[in-house]
N, C-alpha and C. Protein backbone atom coordinates (compact mmCIF):
# COMPACT_ATOMS: atom_id res chain seq x y z
N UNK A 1 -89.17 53.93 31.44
CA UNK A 1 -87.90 53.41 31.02
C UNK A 1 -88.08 51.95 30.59
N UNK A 2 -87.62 51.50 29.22
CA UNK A 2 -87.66 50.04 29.05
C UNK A 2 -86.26 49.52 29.17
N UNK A 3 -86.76 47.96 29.41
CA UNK A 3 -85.54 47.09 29.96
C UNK A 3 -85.22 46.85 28.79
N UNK A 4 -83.96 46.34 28.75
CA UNK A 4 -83.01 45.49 27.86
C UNK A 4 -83.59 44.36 27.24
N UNK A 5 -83.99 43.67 25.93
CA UNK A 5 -84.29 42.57 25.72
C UNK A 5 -83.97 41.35 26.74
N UNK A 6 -82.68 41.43 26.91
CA UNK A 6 -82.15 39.99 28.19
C UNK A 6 -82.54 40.49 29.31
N UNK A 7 -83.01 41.43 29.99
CA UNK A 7 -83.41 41.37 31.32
C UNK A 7 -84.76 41.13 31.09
N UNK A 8 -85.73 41.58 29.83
CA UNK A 8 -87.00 40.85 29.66
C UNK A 8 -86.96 39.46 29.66
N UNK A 9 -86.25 38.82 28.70
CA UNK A 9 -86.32 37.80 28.60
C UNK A 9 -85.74 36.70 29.88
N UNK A 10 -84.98 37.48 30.89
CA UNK A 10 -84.86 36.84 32.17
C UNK A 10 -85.73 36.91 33.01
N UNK A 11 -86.56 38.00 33.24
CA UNK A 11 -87.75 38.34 33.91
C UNK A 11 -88.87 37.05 33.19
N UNK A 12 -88.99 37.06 32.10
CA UNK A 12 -90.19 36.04 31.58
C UNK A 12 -89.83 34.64 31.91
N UNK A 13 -88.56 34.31 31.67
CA UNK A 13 -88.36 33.05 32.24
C UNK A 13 -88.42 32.41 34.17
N UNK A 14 -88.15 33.45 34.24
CA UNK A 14 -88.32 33.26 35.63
C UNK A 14 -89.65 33.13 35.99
N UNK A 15 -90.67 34.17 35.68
CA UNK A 15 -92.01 34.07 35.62
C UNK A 15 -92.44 32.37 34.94
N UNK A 16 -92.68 31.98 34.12
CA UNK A 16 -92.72 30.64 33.57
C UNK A 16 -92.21 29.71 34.57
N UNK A 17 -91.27 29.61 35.00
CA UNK A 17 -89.97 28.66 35.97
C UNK A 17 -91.41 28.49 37.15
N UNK A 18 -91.94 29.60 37.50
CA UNK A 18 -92.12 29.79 38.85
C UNK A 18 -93.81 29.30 39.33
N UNK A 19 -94.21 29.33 37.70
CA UNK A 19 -95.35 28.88 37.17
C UNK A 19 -95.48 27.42 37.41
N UNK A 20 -93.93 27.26 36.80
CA UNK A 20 -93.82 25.35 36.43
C UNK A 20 -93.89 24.79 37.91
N UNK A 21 -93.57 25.24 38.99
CA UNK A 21 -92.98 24.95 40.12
C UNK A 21 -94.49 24.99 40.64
N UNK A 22 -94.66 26.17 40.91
CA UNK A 22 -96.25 26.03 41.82
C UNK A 22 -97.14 25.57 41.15
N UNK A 23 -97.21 24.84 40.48
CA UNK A 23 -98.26 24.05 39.74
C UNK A 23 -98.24 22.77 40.20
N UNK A 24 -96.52 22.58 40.04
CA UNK A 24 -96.05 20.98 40.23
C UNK A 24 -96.66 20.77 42.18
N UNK A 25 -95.96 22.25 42.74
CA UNK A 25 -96.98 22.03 44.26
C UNK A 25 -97.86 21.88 44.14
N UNK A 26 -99.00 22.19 43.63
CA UNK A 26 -100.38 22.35 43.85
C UNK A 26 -100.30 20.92 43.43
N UNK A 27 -100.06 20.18 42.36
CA UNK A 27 -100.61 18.77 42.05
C UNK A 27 -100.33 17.57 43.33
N UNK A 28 -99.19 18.18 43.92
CA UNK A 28 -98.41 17.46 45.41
C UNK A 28 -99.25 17.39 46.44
N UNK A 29 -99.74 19.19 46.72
CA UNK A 29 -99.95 18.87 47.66
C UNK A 29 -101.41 18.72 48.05
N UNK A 30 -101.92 18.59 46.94
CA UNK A 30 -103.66 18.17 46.80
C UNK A 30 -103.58 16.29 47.13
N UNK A 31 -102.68 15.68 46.58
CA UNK A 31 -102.60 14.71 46.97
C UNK A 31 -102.12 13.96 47.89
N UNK A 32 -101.18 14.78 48.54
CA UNK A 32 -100.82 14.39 50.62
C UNK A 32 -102.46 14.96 51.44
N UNK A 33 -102.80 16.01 50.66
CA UNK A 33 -103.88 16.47 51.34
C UNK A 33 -105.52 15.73 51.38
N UNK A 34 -105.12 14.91 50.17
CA UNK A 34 -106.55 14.24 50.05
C UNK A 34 -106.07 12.77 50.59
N UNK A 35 -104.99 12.12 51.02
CA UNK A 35 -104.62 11.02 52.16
C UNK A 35 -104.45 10.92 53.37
N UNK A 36 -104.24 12.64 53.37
CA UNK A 36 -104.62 13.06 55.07
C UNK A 36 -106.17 13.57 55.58
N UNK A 37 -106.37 13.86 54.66
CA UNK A 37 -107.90 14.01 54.97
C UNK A 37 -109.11 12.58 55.30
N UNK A 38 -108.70 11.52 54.18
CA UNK A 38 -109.02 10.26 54.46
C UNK A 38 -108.48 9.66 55.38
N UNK A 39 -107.32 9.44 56.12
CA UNK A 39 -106.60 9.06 57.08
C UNK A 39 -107.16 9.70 58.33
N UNK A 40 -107.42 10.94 58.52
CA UNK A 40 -107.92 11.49 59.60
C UNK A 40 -109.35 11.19 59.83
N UNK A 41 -109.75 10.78 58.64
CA UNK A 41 -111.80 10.69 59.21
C UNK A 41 -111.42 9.74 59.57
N UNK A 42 -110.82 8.34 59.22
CA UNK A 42 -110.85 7.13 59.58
C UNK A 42 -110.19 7.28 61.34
N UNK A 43 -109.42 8.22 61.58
CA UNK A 43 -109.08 8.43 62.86
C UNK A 43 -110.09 8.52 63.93
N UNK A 44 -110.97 9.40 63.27
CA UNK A 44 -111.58 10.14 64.05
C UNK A 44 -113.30 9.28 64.25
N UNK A 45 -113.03 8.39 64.20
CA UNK A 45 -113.70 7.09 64.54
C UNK A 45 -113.58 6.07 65.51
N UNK A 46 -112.46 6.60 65.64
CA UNK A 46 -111.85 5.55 67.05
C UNK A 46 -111.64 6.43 68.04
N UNK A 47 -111.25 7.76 67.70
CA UNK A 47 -110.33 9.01 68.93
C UNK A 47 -111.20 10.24 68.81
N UNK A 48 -111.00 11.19 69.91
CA UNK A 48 -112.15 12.31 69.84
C UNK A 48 -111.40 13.13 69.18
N UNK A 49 -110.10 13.18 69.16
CA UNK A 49 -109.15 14.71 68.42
C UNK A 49 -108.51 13.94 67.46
N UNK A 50 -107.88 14.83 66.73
CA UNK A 50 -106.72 14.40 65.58
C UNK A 50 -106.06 15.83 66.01
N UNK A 51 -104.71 15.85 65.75
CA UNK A 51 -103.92 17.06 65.54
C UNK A 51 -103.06 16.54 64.13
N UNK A 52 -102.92 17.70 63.50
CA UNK A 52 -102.19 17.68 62.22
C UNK A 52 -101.02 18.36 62.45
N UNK A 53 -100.13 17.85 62.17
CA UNK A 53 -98.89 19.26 62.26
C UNK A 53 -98.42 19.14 61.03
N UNK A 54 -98.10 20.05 60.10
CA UNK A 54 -97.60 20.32 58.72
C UNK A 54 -96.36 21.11 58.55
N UNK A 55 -95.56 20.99 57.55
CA UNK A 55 -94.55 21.75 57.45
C UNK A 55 -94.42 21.78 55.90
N UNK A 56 -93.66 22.49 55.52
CA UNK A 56 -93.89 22.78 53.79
C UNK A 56 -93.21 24.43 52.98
N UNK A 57 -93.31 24.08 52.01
CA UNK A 57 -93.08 25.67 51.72
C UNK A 57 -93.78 26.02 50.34
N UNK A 58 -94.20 26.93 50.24
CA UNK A 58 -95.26 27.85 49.26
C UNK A 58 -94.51 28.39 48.41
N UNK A 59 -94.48 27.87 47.43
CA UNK A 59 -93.98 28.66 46.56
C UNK A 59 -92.54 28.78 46.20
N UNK A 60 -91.93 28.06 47.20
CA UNK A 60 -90.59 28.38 46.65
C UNK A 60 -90.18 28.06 45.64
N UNK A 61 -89.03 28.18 44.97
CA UNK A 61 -88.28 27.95 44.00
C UNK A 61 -86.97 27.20 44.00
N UNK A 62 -86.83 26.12 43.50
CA UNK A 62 -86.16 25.08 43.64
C UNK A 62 -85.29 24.98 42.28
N UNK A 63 -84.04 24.77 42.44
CA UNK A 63 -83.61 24.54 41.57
C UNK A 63 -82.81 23.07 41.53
N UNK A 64 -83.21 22.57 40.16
CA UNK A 64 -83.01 21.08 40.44
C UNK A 64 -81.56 20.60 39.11
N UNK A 65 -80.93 19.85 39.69
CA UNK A 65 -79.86 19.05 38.71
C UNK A 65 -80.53 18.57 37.87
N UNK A 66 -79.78 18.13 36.41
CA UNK A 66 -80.58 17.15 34.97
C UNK A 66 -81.49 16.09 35.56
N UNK A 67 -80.31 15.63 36.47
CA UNK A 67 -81.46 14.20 37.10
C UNK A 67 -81.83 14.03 38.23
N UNK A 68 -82.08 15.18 38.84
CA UNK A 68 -82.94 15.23 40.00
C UNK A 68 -84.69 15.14 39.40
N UNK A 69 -85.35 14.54 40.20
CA UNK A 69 -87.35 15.10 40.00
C UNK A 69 -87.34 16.10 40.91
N UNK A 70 -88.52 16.57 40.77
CA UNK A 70 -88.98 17.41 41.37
C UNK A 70 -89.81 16.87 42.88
N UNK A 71 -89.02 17.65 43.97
CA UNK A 71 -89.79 16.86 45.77
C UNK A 71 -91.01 17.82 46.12
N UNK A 72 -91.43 17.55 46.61
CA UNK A 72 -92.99 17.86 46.94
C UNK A 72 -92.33 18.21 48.15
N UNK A 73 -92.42 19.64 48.56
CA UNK A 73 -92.14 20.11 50.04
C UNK A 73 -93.28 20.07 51.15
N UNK A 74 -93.62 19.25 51.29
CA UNK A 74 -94.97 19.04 52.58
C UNK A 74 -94.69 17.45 52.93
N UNK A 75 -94.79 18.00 54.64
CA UNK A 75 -95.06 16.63 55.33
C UNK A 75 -96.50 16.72 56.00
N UNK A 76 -96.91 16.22 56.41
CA UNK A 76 -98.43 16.25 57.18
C UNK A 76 -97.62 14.91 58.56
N UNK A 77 -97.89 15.30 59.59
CA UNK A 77 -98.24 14.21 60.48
C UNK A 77 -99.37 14.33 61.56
N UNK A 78 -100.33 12.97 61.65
CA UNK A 78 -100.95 13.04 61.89
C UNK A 78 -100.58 12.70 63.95
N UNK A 79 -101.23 13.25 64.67
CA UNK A 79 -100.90 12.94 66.13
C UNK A 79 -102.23 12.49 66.96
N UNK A 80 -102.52 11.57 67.22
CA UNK A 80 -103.66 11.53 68.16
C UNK A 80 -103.29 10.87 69.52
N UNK A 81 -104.06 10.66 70.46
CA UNK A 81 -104.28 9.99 71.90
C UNK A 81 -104.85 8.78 71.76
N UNK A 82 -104.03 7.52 71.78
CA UNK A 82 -104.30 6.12 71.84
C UNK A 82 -104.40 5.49 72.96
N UNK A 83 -105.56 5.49 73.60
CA UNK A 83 -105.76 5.14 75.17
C UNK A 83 -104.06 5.35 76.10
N UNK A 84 -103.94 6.55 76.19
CA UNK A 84 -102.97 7.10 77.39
C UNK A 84 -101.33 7.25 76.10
N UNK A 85 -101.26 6.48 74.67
CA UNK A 85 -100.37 6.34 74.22
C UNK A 85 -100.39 7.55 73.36
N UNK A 86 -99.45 8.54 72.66
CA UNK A 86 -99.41 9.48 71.60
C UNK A 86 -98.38 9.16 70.50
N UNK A 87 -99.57 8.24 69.43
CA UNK A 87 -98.93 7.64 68.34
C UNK A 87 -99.46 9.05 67.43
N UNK A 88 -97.78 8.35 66.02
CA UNK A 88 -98.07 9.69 65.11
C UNK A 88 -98.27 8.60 63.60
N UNK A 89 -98.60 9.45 62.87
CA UNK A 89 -98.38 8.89 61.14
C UNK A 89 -98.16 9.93 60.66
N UNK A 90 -96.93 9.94 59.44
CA UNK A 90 -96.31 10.89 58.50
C UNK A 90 -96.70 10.51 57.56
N UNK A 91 -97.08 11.59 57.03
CA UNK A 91 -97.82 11.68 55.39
C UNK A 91 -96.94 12.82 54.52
N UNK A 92 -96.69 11.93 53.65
CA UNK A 92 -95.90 12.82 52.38
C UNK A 92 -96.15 12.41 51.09
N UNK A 93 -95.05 13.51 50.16
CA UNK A 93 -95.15 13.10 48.58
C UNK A 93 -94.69 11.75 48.64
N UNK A 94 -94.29 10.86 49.43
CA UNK A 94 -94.05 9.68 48.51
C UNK A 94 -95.42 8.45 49.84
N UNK A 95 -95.97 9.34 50.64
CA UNK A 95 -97.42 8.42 50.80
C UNK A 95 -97.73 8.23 52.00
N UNK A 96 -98.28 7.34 52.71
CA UNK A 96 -98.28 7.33 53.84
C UNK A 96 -97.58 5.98 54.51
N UNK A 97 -96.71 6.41 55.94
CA UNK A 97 -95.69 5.68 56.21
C UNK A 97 -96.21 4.93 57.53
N UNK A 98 -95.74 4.27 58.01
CA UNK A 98 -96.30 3.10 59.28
C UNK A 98 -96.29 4.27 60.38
N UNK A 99 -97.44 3.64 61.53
CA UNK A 99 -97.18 4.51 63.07
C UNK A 99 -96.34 4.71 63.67
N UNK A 100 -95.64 5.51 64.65
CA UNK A 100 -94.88 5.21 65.59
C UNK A 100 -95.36 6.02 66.83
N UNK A 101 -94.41 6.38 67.69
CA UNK A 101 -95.03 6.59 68.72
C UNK A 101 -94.15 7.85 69.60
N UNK A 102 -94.79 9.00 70.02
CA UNK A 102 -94.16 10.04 70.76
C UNK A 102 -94.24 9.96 72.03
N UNK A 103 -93.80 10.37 72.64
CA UNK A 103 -93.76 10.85 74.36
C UNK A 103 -95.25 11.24 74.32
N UNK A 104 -95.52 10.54 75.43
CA UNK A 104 -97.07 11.09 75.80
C UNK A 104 -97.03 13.05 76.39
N UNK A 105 -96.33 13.42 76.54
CA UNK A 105 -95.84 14.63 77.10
C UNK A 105 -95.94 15.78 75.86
N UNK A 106 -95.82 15.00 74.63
CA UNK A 106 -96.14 15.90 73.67
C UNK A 106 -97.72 16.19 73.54
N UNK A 107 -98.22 15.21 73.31
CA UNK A 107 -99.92 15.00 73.67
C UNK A 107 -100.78 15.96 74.82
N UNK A 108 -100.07 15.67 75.97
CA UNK A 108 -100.39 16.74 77.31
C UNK A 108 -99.83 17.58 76.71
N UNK A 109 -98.66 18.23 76.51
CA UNK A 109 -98.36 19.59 76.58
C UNK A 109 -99.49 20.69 75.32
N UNK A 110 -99.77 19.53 74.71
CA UNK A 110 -100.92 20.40 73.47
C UNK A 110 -102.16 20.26 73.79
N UNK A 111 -102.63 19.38 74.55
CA UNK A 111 -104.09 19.47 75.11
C UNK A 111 -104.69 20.45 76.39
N UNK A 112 -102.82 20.40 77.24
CA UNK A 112 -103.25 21.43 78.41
C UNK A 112 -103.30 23.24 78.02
N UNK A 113 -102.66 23.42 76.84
CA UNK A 113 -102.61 24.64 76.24
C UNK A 113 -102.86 24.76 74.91
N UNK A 114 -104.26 24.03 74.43
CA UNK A 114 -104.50 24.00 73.17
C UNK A 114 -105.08 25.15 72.23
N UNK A 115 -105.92 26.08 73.61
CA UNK A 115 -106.44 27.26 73.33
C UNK A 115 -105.51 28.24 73.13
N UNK A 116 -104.78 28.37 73.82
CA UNK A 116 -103.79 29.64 73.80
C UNK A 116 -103.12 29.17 72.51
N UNK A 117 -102.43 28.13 72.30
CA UNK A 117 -101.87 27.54 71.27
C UNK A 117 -102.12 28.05 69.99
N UNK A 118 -103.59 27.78 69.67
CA UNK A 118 -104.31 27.81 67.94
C UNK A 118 -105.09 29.44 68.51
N UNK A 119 -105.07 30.05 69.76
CA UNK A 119 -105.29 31.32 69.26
C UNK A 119 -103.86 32.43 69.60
N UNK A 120 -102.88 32.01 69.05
CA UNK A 120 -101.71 33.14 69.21
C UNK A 120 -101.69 33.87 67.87
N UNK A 121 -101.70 34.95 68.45
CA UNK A 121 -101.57 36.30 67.37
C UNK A 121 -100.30 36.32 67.09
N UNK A 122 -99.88 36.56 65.80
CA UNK A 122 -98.66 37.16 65.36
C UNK A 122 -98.83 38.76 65.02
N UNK A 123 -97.36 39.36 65.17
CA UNK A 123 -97.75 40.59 64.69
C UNK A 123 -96.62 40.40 63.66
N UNK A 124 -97.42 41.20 62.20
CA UNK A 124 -96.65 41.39 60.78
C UNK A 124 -96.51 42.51 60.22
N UNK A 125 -95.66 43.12 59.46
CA UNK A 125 -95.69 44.16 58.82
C UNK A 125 -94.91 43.92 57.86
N UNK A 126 -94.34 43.06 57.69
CA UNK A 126 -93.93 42.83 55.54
C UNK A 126 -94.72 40.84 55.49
N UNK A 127 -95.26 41.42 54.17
CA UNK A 127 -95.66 39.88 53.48
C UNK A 127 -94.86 39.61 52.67
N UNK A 128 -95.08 38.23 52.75
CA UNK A 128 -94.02 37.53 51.75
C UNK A 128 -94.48 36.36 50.72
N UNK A 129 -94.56 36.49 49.47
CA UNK A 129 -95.02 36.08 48.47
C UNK A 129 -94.82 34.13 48.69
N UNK A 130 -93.04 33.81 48.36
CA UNK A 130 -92.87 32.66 48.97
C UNK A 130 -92.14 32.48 50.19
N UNK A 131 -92.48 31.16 50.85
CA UNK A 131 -92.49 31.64 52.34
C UNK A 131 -92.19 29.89 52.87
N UNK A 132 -91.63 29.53 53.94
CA UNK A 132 -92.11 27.97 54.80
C UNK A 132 -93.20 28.10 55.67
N UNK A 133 -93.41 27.07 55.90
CA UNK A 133 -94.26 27.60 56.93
C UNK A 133 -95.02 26.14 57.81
N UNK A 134 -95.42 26.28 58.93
CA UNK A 134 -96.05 24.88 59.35
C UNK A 134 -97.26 25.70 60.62
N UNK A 135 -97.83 24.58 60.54
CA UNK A 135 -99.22 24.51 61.25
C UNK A 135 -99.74 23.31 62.03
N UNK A 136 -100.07 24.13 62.84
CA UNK A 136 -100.97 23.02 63.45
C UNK A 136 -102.93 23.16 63.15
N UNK A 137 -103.55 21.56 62.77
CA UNK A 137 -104.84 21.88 62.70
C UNK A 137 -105.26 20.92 64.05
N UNK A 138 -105.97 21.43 64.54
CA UNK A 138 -107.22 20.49 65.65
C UNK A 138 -108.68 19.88 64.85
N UNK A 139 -108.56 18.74 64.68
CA UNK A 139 -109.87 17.79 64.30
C UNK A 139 -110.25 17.26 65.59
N UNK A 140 -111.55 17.64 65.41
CA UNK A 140 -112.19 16.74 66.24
C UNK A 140 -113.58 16.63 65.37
N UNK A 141 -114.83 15.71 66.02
CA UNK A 141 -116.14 15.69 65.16
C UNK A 141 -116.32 16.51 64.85
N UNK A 142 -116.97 17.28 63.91
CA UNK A 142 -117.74 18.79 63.32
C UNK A 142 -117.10 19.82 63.67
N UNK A 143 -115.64 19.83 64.00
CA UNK A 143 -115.21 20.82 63.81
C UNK A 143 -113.06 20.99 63.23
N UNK A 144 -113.06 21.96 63.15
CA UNK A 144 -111.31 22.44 62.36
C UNK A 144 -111.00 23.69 63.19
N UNK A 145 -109.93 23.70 63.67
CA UNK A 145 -109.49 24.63 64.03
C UNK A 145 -107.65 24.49 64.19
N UNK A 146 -107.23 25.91 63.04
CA UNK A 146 -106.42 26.17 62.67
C UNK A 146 -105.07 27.01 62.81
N UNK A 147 -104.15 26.97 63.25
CA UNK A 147 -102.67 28.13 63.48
C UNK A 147 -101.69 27.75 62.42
N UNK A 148 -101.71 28.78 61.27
CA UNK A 148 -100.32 28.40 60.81
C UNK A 148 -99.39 29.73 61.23
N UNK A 149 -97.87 29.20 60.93
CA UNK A 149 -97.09 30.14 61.02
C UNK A 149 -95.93 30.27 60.48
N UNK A 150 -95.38 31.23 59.73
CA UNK A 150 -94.67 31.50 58.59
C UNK A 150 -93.45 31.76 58.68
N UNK A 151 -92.45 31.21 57.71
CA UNK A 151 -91.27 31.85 58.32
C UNK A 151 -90.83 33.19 58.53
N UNK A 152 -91.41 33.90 57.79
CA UNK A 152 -90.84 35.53 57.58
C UNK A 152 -91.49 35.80 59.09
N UNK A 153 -92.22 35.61 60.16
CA UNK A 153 -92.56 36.18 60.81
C UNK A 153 -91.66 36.30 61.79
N UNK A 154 -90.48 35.66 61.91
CA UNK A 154 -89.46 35.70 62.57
C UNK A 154 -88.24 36.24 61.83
N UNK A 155 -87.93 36.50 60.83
CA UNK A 155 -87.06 37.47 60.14
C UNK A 155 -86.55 38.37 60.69
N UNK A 156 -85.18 38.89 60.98
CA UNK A 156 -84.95 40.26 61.68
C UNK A 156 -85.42 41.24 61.16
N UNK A 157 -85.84 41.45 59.82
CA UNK A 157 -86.36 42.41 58.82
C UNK A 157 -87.77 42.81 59.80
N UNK A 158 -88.19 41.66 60.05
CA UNK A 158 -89.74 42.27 61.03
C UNK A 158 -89.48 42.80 62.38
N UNK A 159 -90.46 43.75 62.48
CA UNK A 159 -89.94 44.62 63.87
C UNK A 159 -90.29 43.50 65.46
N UNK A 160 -91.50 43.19 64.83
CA UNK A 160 -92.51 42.29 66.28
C UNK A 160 -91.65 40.28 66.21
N UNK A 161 -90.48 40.25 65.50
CA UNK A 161 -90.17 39.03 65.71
C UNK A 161 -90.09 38.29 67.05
N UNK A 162 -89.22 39.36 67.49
CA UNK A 162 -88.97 38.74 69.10
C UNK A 162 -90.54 38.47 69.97
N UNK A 163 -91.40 39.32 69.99
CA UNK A 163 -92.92 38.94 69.99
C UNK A 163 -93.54 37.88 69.15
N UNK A 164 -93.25 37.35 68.01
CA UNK A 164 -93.49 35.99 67.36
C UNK A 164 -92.85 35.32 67.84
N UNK A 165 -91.55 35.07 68.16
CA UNK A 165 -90.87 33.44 68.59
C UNK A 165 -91.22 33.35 69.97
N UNK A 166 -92.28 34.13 71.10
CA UNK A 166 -92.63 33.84 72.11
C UNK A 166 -93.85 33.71 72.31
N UNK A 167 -94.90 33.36 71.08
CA UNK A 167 -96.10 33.01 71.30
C UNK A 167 -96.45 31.39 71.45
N UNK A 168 -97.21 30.91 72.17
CA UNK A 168 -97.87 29.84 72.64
C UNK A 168 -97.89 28.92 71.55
N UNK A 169 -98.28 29.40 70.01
CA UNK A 169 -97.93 28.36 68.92
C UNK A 169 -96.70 28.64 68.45
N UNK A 170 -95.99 29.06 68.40
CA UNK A 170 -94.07 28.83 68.31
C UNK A 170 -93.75 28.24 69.19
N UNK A 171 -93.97 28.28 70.29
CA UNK A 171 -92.66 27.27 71.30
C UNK A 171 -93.25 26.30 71.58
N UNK A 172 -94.49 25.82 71.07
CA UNK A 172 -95.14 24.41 71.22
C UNK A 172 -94.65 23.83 69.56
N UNK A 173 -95.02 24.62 68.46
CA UNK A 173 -94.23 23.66 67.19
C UNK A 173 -92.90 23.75 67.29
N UNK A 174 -92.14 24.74 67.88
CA UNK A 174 -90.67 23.75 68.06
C UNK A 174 -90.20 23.01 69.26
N UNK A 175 -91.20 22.69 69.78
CA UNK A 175 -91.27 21.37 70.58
C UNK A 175 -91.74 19.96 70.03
N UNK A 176 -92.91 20.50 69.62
CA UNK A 176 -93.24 19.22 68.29
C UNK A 176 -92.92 18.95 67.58
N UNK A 177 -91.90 19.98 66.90
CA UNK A 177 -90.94 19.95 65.32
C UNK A 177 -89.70 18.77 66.24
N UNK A 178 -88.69 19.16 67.27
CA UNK A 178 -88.27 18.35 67.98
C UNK A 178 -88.46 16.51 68.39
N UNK A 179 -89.92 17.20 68.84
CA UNK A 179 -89.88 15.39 69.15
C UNK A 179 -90.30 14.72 67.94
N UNK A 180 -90.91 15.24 66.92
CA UNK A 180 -90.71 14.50 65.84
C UNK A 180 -89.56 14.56 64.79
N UNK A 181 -88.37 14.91 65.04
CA UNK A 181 -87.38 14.71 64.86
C UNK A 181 -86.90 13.48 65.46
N UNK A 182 -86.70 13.74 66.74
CA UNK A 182 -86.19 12.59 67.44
C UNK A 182 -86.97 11.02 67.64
N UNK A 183 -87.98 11.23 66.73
CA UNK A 183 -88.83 9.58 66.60
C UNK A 183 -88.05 9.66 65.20
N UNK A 184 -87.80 10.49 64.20
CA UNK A 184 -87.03 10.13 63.10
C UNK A 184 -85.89 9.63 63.61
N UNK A 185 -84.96 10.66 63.82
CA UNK A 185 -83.52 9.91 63.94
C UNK A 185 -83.50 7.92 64.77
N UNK A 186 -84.50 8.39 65.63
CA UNK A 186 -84.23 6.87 66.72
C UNK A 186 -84.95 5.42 65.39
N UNK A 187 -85.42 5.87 64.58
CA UNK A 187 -85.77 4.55 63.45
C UNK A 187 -85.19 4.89 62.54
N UNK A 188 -84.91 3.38 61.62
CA UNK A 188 -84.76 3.74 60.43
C UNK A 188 -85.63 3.93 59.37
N UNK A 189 -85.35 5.10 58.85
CA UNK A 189 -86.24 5.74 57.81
C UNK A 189 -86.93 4.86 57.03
N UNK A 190 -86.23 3.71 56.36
CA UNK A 190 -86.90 2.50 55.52
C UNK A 190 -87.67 2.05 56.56
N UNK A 191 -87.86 1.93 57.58
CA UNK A 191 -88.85 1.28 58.27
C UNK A 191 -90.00 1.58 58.44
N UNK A 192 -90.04 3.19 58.74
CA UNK A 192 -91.37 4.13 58.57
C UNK A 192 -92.05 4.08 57.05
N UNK A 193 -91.38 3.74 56.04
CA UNK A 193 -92.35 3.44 54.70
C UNK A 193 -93.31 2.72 55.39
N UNK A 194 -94.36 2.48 54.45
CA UNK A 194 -95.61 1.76 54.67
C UNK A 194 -95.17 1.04 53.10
């Protein structure tokens, strides 16, 4: 069966649109990624770990006003252990912003369960093309070790959700999603620029 000229020609534009968009990510987020990558070796010179926590979304599709630009959906913050202190740095599309500082409690709560943490299984049964999603990475010398986790995996559409929002890396990133909230709200945002 063929489509209608206008549902082709809506199908192609959308295709193109979606092109324009994940491209414009990819140019974004190669470049939060190559200031967090330099930011973290330089870390990891003074401290034995780095933790990364990321948030972002893949692919989505954004639709923007005449005079809106286009935002780069990724934050990166970086978290390490500063003799007993757990300072962070936020890295985004517009660069990297001054230190501040979390509850040391966030620090312990990810070091005393770091294993269980970056090895929690999700269970999936629909994929999803575009998606949010955040992660945590563990740096330390010569090595990476990685958990991301997606939004669809909590979807009611998935059968094992209620088994995803109770794994060891879900209720530790929305604990960390939390307290780095609440170092946002308690400053002002112009202040965290660098």
């Amino acid at each position: 069966m063929l489509l209608p000229k206008k549902f082709l020609c809506l199908a192609i534009l959308i295709s193109v649109n979606s092109i324009i968009f994940t491209q414009a990510q990819e140019l974004s987020y190669s470049k939060v990624s190559d200031l967090v990558e330099e930011r973290a070796a330089g870390l990891l010179q003074f401290t034995d770990s780095v933790l990364m926590y990321e948030s972002g979304c893949l692919g989505c599709f954004i639709i923007l006003e005449e005079d809106q630009e286009f935002q780069c959906q990724l934050t990166i913050n970086l978290i390490w252990n500063d003799q007993g202190n757990c300072k962070i740095q936020k890295i985004d599309c517009d660069g990297i912003h001054t230190f501040g500082q979390l509850d040391f409690d966030t620090w312990e709560a990810f070091t005393s369960s770091a294993e269980n943490i970056l090895n929690s299984k999700f269970k999936v049964k629909y994929m999803w093309s575009h998606f949010g999603f955040e992660a945590l990475t563990l740096l330390t010398k010569g090595s990476k070790t990685q958990i991301e986790v997606r939004d669809y995996y909590f979807f009611d559409s998935e059968p094992d959700s209620t088994w995803n929002r109770n794994t060891p890396a879900k209720i530790y990133i929305d604990q960390l999603g939390s307290a780095i909230h609440q170092w946002e709200e308690s400053v002002d945002q112009n202040s965290i620029k660098k």
